[in-house]
Protein backbone atom coordinates (compact mmCIF):
# COMPACT_ATOMS: atom_id res chain seq x y z
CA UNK A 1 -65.53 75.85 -25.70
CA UNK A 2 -66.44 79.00 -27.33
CA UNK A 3 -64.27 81.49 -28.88
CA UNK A 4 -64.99 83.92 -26.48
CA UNK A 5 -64.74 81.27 -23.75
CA UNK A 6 -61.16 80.35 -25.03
CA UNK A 7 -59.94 84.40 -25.04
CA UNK A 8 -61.78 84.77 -21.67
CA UNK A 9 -59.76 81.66 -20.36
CA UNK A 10 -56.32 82.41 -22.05
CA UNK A 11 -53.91 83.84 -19.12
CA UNK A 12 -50.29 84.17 -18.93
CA UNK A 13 -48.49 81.66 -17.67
CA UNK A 14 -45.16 81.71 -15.78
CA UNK A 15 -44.87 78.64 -14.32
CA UNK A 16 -45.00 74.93 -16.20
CA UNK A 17 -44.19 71.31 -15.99
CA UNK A 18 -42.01 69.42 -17.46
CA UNK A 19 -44.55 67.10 -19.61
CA UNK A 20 -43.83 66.88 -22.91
CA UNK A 21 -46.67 69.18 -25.68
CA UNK A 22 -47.79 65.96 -27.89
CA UNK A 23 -47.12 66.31 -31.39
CA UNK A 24 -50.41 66.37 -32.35
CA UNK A 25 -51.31 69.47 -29.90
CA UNK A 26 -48.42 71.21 -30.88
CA UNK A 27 -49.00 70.85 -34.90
CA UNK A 28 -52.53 72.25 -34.52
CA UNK A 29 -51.07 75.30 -32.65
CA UNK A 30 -48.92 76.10 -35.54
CA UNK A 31 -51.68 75.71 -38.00
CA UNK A 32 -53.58 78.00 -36.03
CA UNK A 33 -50.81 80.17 -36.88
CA UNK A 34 -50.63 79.54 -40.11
CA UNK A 35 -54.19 80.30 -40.59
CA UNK A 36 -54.09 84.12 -38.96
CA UNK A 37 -54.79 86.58 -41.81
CA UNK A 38 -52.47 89.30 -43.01
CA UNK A 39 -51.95 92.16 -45.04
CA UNK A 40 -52.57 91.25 -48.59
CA UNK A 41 -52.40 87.67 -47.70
CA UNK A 42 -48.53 87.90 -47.67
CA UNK A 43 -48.16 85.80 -44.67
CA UNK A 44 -45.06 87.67 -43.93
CA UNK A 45 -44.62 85.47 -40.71
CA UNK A 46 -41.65 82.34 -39.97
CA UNK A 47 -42.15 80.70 -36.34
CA UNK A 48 -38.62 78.95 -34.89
CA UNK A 49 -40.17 76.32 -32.59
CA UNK A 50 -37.39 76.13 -29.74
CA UNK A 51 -37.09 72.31 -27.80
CA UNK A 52 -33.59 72.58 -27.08
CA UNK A 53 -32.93 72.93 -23.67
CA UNK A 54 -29.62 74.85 -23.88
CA UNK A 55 -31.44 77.46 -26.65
CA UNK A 56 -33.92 77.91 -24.42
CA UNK A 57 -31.91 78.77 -21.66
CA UNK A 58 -29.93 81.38 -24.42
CA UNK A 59 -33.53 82.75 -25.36
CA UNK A 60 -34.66 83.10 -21.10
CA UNK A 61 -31.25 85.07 -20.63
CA UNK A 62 -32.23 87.28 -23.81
CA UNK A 63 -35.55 87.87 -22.28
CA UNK A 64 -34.55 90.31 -19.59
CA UNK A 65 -33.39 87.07 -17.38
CA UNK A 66 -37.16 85.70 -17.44
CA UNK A 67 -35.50 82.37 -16.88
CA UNK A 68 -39.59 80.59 -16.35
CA UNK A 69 -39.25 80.78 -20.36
CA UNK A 70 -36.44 78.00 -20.51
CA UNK A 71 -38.99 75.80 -18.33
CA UNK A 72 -41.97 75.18 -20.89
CA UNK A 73 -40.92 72.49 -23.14
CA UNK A 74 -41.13 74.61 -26.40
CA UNK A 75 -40.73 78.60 -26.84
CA UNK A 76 -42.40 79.66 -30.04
CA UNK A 77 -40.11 82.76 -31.45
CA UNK A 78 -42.81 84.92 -34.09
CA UNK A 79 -40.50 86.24 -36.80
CA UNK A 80 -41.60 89.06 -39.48
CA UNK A 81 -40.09 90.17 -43.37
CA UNK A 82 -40.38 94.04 -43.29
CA UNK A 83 -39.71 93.79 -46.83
CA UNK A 84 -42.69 91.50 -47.76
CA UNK A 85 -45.20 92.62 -46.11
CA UNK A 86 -47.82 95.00 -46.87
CA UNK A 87 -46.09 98.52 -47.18
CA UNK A 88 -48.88 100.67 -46.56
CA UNK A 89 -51.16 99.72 -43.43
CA UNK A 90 -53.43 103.09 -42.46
CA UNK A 91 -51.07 104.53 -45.27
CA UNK A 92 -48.29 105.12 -42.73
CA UNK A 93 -46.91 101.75 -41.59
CA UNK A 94 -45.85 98.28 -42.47
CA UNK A 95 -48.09 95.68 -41.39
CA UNK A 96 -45.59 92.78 -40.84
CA UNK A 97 -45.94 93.78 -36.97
CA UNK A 98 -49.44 93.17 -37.04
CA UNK A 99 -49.68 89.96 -38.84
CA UNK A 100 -47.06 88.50 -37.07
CA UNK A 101 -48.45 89.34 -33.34
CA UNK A 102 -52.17 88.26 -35.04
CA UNK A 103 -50.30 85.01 -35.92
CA UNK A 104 -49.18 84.73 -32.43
CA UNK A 105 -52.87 85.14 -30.88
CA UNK A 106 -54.59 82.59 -32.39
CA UNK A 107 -51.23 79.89 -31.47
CA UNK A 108 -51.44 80.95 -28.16
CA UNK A 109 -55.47 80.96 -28.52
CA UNK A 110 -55.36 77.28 -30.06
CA UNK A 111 -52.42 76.47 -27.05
CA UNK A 112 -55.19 77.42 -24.73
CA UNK A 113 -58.22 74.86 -26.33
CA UNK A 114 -55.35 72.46 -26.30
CA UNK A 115 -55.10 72.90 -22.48
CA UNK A 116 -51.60 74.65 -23.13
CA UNK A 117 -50.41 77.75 -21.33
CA UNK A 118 -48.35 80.89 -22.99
CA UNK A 119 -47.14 84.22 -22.00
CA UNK A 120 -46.20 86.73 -25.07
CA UNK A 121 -42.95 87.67 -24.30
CA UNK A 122 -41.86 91.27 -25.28
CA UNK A 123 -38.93 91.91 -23.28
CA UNK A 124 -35.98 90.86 -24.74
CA UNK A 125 -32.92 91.72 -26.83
CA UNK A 126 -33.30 91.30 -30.65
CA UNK A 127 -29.87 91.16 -30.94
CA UNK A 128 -29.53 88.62 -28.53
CA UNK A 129 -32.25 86.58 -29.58
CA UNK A 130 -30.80 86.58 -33.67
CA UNK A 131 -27.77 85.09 -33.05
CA UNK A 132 -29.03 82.31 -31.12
CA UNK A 133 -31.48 81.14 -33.63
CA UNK A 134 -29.29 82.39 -36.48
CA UNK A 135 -31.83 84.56 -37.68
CA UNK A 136 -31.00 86.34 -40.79
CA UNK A 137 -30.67 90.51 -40.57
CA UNK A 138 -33.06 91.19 -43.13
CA UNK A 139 -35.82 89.45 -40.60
CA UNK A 140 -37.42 90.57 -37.17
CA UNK A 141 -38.16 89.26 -33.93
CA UNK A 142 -41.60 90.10 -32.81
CA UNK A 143 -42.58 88.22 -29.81
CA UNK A 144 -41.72 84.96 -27.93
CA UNK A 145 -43.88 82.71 -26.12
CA UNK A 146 -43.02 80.01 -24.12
CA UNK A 147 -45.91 76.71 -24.66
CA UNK A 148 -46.55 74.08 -22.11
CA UNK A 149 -48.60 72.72 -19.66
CA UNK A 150 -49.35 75.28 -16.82
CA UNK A 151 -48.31 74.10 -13.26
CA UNK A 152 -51.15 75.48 -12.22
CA UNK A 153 -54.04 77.83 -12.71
CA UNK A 154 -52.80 81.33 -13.26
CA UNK A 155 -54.72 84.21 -11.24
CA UNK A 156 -57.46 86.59 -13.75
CA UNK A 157 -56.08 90.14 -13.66
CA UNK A 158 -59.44 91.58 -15.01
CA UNK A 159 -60.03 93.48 -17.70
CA UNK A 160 -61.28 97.11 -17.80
CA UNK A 161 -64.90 97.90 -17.96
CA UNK A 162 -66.48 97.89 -21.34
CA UNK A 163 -67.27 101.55 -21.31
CA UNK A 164 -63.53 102.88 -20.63
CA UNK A 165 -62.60 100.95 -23.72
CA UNK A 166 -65.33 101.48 -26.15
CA UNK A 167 -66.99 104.43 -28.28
CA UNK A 168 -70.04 103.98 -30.96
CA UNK A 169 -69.73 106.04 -34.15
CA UNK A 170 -66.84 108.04 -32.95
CA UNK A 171 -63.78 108.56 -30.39
């Protein structure tokens, strides 16, 4: 599959069986990861791969109650260093956000080639997620995604016309 084929096929998923990710599957999805660029190269990134049934329950109830989350066999929790990142993105941010979430896409983008289904989660409590993974102060939670086998083909939403989303050689 192409590139453009995986992005085109990648969908969120809310619904998955209970067969197990093979280790080899799951390994390449975290390389994929580990491969993302960043800002300055800093990798400012640390992914808590979840498989315990009663954290992932803790992590579905931190999640705004998504409880579909505690069904995939693994949740993938994207953590960022605001203090090792690259301080001046566009002169006016940090980029630790955007590495990590970059990080994220090409897991869940490698999760789909590996006929895996994700769903970035972005509603949840921080400080109910920290706790429960013992994450450290100093470090932030990005994003979750859940990783598993989808119980079945999720619907396409579509995607917004070329034209509404794109300008040539100015806004």
């Amino acid at each position: 599959m192409s590139v453009l084929e995986i992005i085109k096929k990648r969908k969120s998923v809310r619904k998955y069986r209970e067969d197990s990710i093979p280790d080899e599957s799951l390994q390449r999805v975290l390389e994929a990861g580990r491969w993302a660029p960043s800002g300055k190269n800093l990798q400012p990134w640390k992914f808590i791969v979840v498989q315990d049934k009663s954290l992932k329950d803790k992590l579905a109830q931190a999640a705004a109650h998504q409880t579909f989350i505690a069904d995939a066999p693994v949740v993938i929790v994207g953590c960022g260093f605001p203090e090792h990142c690259y301080a001046k993105m566009g002169r006016y941010m940090k980029s630790w956000p955007v590495d990590v979430a970059i990080a994220l896409e090409h897991m869940m983008l490698q999760a789909c080639e590996e006929g895996l289904g994700t769903c970035w989660i972005g509603a949840f409590r921080e400080e109910e997620v920290k706790p429960i993974l013992n994450i450290p102060p100093h470090v932030k939670v990005l994003g979750l995604t859940p990783l598993g086998y989808p119980e079945k083909e999720p619907v396409s939403r579509g995607r917004k016309d070329v034209e509404e989303v794109v300008s040539y050689d100015g806004f």
